[in-house]
PDB file of N, CA and C in Angstrom:
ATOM      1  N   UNK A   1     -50.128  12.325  -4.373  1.00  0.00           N
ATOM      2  CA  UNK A   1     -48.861  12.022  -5.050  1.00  0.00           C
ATOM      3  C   UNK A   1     -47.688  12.167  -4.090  1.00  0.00           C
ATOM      4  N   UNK A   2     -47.086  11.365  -4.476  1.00  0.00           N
ATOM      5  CA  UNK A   2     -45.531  11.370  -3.554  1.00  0.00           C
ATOM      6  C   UNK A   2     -44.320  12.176  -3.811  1.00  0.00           C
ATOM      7  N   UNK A   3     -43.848  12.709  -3.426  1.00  0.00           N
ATOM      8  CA  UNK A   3     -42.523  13.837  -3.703  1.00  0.00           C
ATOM      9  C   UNK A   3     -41.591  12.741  -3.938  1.00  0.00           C
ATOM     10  N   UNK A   4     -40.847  13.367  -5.668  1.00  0.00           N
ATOM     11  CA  UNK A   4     -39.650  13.234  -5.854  1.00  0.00           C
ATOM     12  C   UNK A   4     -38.490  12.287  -4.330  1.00  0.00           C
ATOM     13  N   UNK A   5     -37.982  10.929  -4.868  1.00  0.00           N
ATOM     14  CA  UNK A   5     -37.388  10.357  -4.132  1.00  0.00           C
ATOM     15  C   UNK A   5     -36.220  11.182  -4.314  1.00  0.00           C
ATOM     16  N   UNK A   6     -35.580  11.669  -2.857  1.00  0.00           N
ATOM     17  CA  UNK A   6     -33.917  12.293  -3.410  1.00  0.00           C
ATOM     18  C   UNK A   6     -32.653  11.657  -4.085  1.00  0.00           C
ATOM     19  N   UNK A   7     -31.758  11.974  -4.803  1.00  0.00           N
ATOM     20  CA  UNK A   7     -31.261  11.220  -5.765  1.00  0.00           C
ATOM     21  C   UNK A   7     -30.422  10.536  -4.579  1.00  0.00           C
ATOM     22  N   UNK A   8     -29.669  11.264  -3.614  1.00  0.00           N
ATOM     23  CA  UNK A   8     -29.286  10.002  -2.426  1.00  0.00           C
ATOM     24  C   UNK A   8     -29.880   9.302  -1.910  1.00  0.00           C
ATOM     25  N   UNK A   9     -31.166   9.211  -2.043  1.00  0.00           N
ATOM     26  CA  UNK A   9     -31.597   8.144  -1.523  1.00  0.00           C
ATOM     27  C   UNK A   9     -32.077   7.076  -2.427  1.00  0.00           C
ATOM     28  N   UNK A  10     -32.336   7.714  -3.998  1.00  0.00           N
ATOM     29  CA  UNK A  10     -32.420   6.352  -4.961  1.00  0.00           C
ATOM     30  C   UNK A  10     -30.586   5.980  -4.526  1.00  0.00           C
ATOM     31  N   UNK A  11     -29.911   6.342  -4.740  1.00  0.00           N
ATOM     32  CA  UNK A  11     -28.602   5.648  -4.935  1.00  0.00           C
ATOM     33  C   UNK A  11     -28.531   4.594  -3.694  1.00  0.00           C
ATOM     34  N   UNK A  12     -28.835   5.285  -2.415  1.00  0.00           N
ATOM     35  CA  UNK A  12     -28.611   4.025  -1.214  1.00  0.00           C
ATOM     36  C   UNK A  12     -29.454   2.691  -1.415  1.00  0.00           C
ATOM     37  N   UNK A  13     -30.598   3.145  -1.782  1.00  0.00           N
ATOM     38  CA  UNK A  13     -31.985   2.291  -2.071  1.00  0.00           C
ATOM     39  C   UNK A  13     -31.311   1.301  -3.184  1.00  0.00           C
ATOM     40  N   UNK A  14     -30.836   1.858  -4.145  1.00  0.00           N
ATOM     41  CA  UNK A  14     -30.887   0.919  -5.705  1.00  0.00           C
ATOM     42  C   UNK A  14     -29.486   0.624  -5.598  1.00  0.00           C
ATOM     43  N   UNK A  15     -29.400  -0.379  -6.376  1.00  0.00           N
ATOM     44  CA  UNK A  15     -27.723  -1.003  -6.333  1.00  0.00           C
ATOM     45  C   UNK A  15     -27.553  -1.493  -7.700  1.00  0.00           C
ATOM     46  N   UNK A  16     -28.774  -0.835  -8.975  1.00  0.00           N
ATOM     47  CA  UNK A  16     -28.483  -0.794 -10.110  1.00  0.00           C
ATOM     48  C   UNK A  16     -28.940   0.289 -10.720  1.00  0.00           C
ATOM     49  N   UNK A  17     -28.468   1.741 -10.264  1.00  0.00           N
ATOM     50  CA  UNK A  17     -29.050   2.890 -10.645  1.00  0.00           C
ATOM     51  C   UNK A  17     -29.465   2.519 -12.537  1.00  0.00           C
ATOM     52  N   UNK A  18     -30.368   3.275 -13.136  1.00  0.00           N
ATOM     53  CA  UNK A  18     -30.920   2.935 -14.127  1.00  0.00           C
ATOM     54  C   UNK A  18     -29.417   2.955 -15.412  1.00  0.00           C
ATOM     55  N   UNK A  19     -28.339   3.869 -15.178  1.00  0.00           N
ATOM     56  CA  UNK A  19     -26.955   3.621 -16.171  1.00  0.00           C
ATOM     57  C   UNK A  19     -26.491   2.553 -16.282  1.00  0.00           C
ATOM     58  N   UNK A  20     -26.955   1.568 -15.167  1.00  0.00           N
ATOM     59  CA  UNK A  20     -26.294  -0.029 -15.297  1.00  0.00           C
ATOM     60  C   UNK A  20     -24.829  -0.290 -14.618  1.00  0.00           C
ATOM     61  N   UNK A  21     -24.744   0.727 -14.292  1.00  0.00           N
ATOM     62  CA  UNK A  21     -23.574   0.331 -13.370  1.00  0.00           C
ATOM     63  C   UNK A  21     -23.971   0.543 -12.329  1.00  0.00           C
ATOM     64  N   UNK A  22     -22.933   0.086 -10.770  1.00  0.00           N
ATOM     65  CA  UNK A  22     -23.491   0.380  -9.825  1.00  0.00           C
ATOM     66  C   UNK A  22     -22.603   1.442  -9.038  1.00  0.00           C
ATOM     67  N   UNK A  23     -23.165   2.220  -7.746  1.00  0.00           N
ATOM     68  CA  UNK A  23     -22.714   3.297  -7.204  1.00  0.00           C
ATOM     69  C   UNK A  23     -21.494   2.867  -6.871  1.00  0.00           C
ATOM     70  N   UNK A  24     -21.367   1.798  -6.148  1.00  0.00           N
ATOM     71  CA  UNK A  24     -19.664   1.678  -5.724  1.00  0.00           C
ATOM     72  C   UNK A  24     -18.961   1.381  -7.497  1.00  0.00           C
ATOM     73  N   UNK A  25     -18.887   1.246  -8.374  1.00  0.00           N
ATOM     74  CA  UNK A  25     -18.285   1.115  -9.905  1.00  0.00           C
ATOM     75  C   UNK A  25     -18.053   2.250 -10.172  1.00  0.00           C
ATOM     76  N   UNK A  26     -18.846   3.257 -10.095  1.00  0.00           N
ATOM     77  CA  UNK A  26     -19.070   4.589 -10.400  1.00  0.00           C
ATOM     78  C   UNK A  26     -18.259   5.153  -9.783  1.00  0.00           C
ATOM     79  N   UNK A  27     -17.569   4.914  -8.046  1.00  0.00           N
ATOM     80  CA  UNK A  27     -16.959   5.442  -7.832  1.00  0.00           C
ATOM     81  C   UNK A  27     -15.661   5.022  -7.558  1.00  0.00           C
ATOM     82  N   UNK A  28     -15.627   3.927  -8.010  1.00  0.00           N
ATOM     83  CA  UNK A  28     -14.178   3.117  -8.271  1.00  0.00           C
ATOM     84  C   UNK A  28     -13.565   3.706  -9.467  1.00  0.00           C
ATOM     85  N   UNK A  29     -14.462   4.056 -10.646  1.00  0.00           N
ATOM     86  CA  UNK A  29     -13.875   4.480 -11.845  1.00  0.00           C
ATOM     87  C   UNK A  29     -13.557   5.848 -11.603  1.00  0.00           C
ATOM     88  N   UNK A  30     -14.419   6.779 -10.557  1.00  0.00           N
ATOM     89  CA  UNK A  30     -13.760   8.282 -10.775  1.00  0.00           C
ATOM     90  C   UNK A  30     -12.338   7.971  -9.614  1.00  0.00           C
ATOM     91  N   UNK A  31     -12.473   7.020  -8.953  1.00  0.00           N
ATOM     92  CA  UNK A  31     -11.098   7.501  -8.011  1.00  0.00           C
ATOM     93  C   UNK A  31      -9.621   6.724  -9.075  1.00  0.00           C
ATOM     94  N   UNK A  32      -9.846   5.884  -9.665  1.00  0.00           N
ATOM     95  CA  UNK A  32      -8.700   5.674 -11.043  1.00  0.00           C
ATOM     96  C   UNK A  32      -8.754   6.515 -11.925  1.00  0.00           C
ATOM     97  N   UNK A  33      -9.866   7.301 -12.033  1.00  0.00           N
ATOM     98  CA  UNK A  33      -9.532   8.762 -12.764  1.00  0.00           C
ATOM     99  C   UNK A  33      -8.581   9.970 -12.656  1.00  0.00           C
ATOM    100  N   UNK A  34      -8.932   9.682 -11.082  1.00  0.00           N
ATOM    101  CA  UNK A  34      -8.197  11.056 -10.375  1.00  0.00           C
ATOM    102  C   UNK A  34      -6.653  11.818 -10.195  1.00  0.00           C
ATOM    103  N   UNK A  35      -5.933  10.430 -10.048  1.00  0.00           N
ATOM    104  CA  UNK A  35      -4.465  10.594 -10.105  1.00  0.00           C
ATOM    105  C   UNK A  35      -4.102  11.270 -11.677  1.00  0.00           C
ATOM    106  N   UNK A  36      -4.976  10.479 -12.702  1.00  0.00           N
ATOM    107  CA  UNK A  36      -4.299  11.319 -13.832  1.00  0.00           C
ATOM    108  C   UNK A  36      -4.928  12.655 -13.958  1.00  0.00           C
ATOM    109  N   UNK A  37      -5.869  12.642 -13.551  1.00  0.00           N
ATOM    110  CA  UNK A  37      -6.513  14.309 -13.542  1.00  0.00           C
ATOM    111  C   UNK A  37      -5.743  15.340 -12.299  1.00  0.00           C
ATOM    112  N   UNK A  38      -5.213  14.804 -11.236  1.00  0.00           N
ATOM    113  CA  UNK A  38      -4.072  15.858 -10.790  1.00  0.00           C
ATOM    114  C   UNK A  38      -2.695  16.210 -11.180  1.00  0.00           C
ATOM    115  N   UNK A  39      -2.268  14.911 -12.234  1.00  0.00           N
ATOM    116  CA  UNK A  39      -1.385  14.982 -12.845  1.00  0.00           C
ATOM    117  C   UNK A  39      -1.065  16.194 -13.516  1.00  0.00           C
ATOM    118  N   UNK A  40      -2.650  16.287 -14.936  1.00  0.00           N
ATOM    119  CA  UNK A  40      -2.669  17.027 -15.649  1.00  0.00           C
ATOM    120  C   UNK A  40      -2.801  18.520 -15.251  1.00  0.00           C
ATOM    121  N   UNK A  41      -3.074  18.518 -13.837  1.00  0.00           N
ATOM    122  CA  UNK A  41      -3.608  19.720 -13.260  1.00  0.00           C
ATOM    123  C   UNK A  41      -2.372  20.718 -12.995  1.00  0.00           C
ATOM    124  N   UNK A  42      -1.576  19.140 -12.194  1.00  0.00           N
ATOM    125  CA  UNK A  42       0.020  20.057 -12.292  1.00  0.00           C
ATOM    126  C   UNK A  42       0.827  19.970 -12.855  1.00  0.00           C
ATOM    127  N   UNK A  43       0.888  19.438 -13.881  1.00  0.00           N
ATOM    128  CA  UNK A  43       1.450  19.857 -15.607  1.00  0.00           C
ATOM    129  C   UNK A  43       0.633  21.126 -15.755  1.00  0.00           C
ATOM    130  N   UNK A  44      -0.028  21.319 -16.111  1.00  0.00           N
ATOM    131  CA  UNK A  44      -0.928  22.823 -16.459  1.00  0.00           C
ATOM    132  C   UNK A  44      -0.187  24.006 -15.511  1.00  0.00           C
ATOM    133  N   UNK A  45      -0.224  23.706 -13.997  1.00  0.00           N
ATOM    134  CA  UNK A  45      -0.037  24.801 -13.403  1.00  0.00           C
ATOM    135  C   UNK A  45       1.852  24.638 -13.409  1.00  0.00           C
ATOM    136  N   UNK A  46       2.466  23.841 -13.295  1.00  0.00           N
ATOM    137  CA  UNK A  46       4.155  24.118 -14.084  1.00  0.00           C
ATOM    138  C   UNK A  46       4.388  24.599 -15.004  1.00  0.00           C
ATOM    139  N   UNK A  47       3.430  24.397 -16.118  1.00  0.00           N
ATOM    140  CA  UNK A  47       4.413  24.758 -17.436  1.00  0.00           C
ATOM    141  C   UNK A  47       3.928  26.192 -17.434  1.00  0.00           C
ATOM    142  N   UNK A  48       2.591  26.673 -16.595  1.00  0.00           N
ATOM    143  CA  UNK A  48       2.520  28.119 -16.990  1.00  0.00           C
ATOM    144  C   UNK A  48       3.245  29.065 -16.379  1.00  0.00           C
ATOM    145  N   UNK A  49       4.370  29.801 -16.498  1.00  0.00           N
ATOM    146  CA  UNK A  49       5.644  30.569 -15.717  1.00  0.00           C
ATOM    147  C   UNK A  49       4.169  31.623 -15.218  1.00  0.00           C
ATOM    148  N   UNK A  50       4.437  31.963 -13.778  1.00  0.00           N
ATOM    149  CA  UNK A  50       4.085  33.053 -13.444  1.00  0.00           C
ATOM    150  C   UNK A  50       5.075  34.327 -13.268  1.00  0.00           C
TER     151      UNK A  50
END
């Protein structure tokens, strides 16, 4: 039997990981994520007075 393929290397290998989207989508959508998630990060850390 063959050992577990590593998940980086299904991702380089496959260009339709089994979710149906593909790795570069996947990471197009978390980097348009991101700006509003530092947003919220520093809203959070302003409004709390230290």
């Amino acid at each position: 039997m063959r050992a577990p393929t590593p998940l980086c290397e299904l991702i380089g290998a496959c260009s339709v990981p089994p979710s149906g989207i593909t790795h570069r989508e996947a990471l197009t959508c978390a980097a348009a994520q991101e700006p509003e998630r530092l947003r919220r990060i520093a809203e959070m850390a302003g409004a709390r007075p230290h």
